[in-house]
N, C-alpha and C. Protein backbone atom coordinates (compact mmCIF):
# COMPACT_ATOMS: atom_id res chain seq x y z
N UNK A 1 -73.93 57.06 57.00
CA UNK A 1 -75.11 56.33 56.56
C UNK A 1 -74.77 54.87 56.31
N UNK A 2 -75.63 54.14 56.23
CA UNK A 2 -75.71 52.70 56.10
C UNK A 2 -75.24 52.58 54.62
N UNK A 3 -73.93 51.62 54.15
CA UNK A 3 -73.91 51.66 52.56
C UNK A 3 -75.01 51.11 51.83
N UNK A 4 -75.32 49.88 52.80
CA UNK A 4 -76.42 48.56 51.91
C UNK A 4 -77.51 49.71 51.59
N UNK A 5 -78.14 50.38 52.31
CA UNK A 5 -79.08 51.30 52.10
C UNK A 5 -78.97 52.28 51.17
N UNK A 6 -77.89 53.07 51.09
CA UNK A 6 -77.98 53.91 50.21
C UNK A 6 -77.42 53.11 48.65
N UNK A 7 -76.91 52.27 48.54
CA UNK A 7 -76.85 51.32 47.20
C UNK A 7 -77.94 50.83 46.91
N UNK A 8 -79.02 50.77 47.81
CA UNK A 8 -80.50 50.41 46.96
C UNK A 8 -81.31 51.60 46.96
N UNK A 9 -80.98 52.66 47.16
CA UNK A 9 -81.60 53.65 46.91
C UNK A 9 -81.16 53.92 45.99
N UNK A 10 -79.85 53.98 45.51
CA UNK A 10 -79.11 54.59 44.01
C UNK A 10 -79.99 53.59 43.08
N UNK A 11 -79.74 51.96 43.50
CA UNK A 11 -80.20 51.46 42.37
C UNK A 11 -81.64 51.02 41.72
N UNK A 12 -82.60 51.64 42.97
CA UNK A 12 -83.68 51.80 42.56
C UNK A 12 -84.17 53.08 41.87
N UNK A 13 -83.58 54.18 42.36
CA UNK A 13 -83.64 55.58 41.02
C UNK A 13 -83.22 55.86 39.94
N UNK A 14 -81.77 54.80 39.83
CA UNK A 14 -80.93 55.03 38.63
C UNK A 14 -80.22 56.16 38.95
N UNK A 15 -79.49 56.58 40.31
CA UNK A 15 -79.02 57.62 40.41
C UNK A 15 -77.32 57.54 40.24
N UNK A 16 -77.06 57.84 39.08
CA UNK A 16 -75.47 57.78 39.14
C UNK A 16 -74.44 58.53 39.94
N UNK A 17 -73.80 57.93 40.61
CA UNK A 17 -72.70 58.65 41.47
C UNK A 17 -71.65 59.67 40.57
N UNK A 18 -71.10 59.06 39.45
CA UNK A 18 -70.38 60.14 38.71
C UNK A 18 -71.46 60.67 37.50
N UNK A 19 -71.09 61.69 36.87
CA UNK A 19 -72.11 61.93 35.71
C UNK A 19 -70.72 61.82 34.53
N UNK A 20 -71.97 61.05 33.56
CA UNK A 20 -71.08 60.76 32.64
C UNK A 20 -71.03 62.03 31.48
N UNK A 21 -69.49 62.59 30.89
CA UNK A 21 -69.46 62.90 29.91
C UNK A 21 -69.45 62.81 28.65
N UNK A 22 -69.64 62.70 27.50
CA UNK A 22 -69.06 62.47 26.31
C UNK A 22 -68.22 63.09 25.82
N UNK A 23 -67.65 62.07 25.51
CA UNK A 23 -65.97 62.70 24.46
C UNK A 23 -66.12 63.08 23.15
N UNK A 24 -65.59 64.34 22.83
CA UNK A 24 -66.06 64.18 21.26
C UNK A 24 -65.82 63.33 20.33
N UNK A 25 -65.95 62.89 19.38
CA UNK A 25 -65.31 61.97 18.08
C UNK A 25 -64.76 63.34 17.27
N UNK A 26 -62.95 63.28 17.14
CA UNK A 26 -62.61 64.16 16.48
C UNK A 26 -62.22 63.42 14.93
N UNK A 27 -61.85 64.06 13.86
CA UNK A 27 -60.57 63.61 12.93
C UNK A 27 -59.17 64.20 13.50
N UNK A 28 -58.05 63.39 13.45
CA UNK A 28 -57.19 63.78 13.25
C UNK A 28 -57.01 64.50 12.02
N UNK A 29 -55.60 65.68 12.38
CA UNK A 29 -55.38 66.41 11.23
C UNK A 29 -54.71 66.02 10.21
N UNK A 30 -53.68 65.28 11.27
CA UNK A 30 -52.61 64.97 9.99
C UNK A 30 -52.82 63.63 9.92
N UNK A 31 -53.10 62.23 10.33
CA UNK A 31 -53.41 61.11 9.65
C UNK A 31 -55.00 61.01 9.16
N UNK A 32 -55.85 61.79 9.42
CA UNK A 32 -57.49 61.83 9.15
C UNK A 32 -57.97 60.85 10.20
N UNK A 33 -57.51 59.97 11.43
CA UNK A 33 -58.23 58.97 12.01
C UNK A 33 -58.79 59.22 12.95
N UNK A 34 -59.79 58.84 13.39
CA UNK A 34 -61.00 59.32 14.20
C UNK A 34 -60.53 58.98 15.83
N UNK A 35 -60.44 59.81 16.96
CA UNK A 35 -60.60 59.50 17.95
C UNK A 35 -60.88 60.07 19.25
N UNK A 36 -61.37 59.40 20.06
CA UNK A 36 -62.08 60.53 21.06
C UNK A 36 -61.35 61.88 22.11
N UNK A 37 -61.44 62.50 21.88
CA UNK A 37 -60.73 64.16 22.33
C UNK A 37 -61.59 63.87 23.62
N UNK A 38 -59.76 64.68 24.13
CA UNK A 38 -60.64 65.31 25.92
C UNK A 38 -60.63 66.21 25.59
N UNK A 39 -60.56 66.95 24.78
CA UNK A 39 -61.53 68.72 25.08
C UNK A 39 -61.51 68.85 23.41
N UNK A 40 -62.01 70.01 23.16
CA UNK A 40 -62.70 70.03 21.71
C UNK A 40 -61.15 71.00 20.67
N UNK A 41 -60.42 71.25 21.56
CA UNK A 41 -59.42 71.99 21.29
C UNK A 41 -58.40 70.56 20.67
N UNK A 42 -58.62 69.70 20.76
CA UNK A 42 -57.52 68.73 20.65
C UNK A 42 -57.45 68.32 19.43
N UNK A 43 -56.00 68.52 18.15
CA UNK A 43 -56.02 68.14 17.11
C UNK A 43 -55.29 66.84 16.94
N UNK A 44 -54.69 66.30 17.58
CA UNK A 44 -54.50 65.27 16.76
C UNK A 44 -54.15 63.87 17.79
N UNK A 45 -54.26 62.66 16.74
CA UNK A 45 -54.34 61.64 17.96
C UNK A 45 -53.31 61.05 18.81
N UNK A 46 -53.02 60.38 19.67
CA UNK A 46 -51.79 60.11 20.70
C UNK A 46 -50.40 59.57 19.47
N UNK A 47 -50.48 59.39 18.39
CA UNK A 47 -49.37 58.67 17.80
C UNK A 47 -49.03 60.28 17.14
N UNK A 48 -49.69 60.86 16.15
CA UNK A 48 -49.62 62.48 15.35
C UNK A 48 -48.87 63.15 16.52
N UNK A 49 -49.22 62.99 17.61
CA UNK A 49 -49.08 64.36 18.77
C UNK A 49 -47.57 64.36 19.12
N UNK A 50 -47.16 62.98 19.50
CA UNK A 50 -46.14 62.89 19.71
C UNK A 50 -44.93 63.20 18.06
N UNK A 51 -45.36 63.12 17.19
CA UNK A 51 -44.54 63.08 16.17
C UNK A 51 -44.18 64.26 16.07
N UNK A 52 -45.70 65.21 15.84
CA UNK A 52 -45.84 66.47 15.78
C UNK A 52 -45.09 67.86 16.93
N UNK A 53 -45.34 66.76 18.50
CA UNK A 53 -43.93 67.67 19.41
C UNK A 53 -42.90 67.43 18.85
N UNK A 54 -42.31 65.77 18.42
CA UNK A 54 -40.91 65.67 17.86
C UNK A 54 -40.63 67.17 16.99
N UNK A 55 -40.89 66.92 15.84
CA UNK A 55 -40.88 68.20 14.88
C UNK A 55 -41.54 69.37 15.16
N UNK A 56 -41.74 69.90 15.70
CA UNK A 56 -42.07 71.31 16.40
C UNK A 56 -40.79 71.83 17.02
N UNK A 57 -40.24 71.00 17.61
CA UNK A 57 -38.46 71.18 18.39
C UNK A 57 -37.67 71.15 17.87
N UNK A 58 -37.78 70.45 16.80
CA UNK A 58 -36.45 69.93 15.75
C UNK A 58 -36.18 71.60 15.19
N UNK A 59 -37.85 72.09 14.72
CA UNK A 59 -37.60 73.26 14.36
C UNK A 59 -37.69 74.49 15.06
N UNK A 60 -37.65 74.44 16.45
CA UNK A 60 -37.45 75.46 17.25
C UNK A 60 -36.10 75.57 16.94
N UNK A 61 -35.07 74.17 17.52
CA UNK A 61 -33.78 74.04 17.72
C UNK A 61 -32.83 74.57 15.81
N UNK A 62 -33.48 74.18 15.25
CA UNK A 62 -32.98 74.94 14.14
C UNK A 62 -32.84 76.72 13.91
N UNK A 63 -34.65 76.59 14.09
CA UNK A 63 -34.20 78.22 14.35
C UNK A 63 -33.73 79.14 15.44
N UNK A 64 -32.98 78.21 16.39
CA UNK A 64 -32.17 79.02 17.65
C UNK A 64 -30.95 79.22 16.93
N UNK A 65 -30.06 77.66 16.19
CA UNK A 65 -29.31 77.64 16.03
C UNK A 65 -29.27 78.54 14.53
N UNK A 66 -30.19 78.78 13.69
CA UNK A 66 -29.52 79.91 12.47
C UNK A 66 -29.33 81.53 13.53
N UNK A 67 -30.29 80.99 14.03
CA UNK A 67 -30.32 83.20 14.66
C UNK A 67 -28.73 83.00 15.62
N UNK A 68 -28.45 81.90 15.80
CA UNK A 68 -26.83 82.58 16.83
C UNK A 68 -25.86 82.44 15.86
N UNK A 69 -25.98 81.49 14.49
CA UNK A 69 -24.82 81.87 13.59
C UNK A 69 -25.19 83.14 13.03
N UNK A 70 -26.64 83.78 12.76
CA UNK A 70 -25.92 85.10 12.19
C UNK A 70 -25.53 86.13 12.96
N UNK A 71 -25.82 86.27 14.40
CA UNK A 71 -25.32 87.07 14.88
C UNK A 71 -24.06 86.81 15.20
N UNK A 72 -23.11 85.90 15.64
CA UNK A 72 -21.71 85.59 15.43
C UNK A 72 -20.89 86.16 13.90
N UNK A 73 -21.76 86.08 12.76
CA UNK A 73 -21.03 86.41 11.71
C UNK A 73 -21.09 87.59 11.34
């Protein structure tokens, strides 16, 4: 199809090519600060998340390392 043509057909209907979603406005959990989630499942914001993987591992790696000292002892 002709572009010029179909760009004045979009922009005489108002027909949007993508459809827009909204993001939710969440709270974060652990600092309380507000920010927009890609899915509704999402707790906390890009600075929390990363802290929160840090320490999630720290304490995996702890509790690998007590469960192989007690079975060694």
């Amino acid at each position: 199809m002709d572009e010029k043509l179909e760009r004045e057909y979009k922009s005489e209907r108002n027909v949007e090519t993508e459809p827009k979603t909204a993001k939710p406005r969440v709270n974060c959990t652990r600092c309380g600060g507000t920010f927009s989630a890609n899915s509704n499942r999402q707790k906390y914001c890009e600075k929390c998340r990363d802290k929160n993987a840090n320490e999630k591992s720290k304490l995996r790696m702890r509790q690998m390392r007590k469960s192989r000292l007690d079975v060694t002892l």
